[in-house]
Protein backbone atom coordinates (compact mmCIF):
# COMPACT_ATOMS: atom_id res chain seq x y z
CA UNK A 1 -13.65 -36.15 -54.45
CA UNK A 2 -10.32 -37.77 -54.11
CA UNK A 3 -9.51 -41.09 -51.84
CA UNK A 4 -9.69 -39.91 -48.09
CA UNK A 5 -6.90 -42.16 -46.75
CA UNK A 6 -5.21 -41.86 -50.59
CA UNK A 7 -4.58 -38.24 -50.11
CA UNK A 8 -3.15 -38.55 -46.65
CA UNK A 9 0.79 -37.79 -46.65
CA UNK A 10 2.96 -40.79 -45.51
CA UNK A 11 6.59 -39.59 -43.27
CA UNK A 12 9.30 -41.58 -43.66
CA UNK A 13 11.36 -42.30 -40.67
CA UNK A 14 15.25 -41.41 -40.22
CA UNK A 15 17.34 -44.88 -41.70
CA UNK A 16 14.55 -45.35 -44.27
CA UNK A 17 15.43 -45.06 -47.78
CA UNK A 18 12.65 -44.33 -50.44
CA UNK A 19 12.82 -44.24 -54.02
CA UNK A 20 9.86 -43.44 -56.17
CA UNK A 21 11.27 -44.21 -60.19
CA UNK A 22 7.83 -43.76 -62.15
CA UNK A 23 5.45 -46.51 -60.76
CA UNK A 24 8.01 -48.46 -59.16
CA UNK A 25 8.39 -47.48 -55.48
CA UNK A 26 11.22 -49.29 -53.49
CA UNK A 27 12.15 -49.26 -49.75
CA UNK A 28 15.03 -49.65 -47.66
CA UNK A 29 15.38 -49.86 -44.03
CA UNK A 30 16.96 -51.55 -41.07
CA UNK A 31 14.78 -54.62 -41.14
CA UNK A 32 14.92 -55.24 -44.71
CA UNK A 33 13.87 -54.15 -48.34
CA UNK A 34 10.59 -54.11 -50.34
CA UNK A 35 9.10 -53.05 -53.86
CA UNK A 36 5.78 -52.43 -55.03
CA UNK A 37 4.48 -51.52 -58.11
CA UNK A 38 2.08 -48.58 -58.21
CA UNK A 39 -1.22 -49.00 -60.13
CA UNK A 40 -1.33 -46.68 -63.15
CA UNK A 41 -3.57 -43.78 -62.43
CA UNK A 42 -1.68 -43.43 -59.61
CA UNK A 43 1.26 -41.24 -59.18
CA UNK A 44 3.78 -40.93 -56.26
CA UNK A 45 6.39 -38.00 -55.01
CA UNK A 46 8.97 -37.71 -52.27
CA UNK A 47 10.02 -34.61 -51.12
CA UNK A 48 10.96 -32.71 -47.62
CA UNK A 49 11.02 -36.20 -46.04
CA UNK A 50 7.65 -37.42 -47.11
CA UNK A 51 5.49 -39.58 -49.59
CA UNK A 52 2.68 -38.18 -51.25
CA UNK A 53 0.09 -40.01 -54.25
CA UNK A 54 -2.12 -38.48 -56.42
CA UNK A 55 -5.08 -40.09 -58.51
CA UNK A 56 -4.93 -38.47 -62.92
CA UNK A 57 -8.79 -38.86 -62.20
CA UNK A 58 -11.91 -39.51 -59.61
CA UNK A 59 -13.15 -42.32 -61.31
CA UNK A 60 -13.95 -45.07 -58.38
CA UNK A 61 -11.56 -48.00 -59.37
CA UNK A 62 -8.99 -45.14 -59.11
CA UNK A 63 -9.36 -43.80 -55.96
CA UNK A 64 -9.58 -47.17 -54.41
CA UNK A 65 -6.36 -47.56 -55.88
CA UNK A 66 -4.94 -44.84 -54.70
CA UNK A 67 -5.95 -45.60 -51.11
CA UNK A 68 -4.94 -49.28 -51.24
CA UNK A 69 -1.51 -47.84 -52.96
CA UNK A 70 -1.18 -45.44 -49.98
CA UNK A 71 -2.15 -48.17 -47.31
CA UNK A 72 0.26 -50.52 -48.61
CA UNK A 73 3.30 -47.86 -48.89
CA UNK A 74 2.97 -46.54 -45.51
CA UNK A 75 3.11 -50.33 -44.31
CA UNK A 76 5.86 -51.38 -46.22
CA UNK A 77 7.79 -48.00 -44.97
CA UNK A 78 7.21 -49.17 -41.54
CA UNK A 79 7.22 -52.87 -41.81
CA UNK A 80 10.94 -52.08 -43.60
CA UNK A 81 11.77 -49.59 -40.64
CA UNK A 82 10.46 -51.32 -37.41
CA UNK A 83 9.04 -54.54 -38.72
CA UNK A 84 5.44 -56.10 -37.63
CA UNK A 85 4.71 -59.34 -35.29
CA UNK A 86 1.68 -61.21 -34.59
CA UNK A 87 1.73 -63.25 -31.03
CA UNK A 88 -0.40 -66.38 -30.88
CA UNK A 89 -1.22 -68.30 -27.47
CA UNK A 90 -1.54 -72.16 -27.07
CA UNK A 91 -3.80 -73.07 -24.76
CA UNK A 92 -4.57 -76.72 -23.53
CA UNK A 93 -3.05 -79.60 -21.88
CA UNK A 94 -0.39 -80.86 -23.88
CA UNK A 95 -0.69 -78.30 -26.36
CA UNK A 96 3.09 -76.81 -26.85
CA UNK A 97 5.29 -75.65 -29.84
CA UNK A 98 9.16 -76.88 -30.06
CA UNK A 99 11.84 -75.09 -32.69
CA UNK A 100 13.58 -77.44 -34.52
CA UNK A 101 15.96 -75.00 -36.55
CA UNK A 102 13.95 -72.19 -38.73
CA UNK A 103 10.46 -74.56 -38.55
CA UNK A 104 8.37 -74.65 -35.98
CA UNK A 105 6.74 -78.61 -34.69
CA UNK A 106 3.37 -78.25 -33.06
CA UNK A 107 2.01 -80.78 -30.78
CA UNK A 108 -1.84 -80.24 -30.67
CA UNK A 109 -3.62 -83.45 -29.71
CA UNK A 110 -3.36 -85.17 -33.08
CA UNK A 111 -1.83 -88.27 -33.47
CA UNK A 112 1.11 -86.61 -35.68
CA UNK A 113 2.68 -83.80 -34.80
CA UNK A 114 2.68 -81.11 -37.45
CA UNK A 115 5.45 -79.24 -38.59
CA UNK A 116 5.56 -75.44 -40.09
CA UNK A 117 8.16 -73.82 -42.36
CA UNK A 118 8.71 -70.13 -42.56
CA UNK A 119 8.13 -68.53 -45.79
CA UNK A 120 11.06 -65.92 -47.15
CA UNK A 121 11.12 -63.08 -44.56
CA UNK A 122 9.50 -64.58 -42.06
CA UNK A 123 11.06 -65.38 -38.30
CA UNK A 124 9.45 -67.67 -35.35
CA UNK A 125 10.01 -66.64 -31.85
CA UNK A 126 9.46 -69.16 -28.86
CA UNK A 127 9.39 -67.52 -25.42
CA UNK A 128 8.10 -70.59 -23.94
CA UNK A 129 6.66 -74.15 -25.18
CA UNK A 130 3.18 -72.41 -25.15
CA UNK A 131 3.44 -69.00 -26.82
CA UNK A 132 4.53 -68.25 -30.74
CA UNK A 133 5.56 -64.71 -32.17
CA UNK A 134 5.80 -64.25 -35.93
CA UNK A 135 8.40 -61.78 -37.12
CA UNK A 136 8.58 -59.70 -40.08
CA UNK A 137 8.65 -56.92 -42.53
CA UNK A 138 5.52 -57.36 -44.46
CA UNK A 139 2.54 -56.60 -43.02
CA UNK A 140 0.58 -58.95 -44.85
CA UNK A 141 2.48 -61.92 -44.85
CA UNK A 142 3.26 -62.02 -41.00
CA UNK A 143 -0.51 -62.02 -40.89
CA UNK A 144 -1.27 -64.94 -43.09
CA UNK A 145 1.50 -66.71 -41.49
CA UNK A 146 -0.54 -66.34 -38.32
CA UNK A 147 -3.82 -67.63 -39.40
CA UNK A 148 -2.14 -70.43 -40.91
CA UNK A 149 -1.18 -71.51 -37.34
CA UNK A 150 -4.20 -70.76 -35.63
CA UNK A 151 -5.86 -72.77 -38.66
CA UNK A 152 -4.11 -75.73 -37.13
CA UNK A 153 -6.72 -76.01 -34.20
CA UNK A 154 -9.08 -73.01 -33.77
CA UNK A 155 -10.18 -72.22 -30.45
CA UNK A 156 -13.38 -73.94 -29.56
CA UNK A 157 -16.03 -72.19 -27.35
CA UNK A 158 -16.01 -75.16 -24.75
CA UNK A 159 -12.78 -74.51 -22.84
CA UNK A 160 -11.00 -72.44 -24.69
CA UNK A 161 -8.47 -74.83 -26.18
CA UNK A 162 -6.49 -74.38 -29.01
CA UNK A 163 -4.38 -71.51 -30.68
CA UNK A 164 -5.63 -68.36 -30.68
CA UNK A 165 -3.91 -64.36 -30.80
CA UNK A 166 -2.85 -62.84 -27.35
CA UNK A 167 -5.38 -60.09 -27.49
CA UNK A 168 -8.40 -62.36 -29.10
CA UNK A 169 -11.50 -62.73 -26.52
CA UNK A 170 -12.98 -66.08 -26.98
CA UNK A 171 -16.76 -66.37 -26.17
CA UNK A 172 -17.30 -69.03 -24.43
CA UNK A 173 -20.32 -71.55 -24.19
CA UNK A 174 -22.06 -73.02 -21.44
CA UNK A 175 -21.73 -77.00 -21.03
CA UNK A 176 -24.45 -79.05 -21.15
CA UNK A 177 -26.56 -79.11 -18.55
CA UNK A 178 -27.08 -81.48 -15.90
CA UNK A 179 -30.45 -82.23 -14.04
């Protein structure tokens, strides 16, 4: 009983370079390069255009190995080939975000403003003083980079204020109540 999602075949898009050199599997693409070291028990082929891994055994650490190996792959393959993003809303009255070259300066109600450096790889876009879009080509980090922000104030269930993802629903409370 191999890993379901291990086993699964990965394509590699046209303009993506792959190289599999025994557990070292590199990527190249239009968006950038990436590396990743396959666990051992794990092996990996390309051929005809695609990506395949195979588990030596069906012991359990293994095949979650394998799956997380084959997860990661196909998202560095298309983090390296289209990229990912991750767009945050800031919502509240004199809430806003200002670049001030790479970093980003937030203005959330504190009494300091609070200011936010990309990490290696990683790209801020502002399409307005109230919306923030994180660019890059791994999948992980542009989503850490994210929660980091929306760390800085949370929305709260009240009115809704603070930073929170475009497609998050926020469940909101009733006030208190008045006789």
């Amino acid at each position: 009983m191999a890993s379901h999602i291990g086993k699964l075949p990965i394509a590699v898009p046209a303009g993506v370079e792959v190289a599999i050199k025994g557990q070292e599997f590199t990527a190249k693409g239009s968006k950038g390069s990436d590396s990743y070291t396959i666990p051992a028990g794990i092996t990996g082929k390309f051929e005809d255009g695609t990506i395949t891994l195979e588990a030596v055994d069906d012991l359990r650490p293994t095949r979650a190995n394998h799956g997380l190996s084959r997860s990661i792959i196909a998202s560095m393959v298309q983090g390296v080939h289209e990229g990912f993003s991750k767009h945050l809303m800031i919502i509240g009255t004199g809430y806003r975000v200002v670049a001030k070259g790479k970093s980003l300066e937030f203005f959330l109600g504190y009494s300091h403003t609070i200011t936010i450096d990309p990490p290696e790889g990683i790209t801020f876009e502002l399409p307005n003083a109230n919306e923030v879009i994180v660019h890059g080509t791994d999948k992980q980090v542009v989503g850490q980079v994210a929660a980091n922000i929306r760390k800085l104030r949370a929305p709260e269930p009240y009115k809704g204020k603070g930073i929170k993802y475009d497609n998050e629903h926020i469940i909101r409370k009733a006030g208190k109540a008045g006789k």
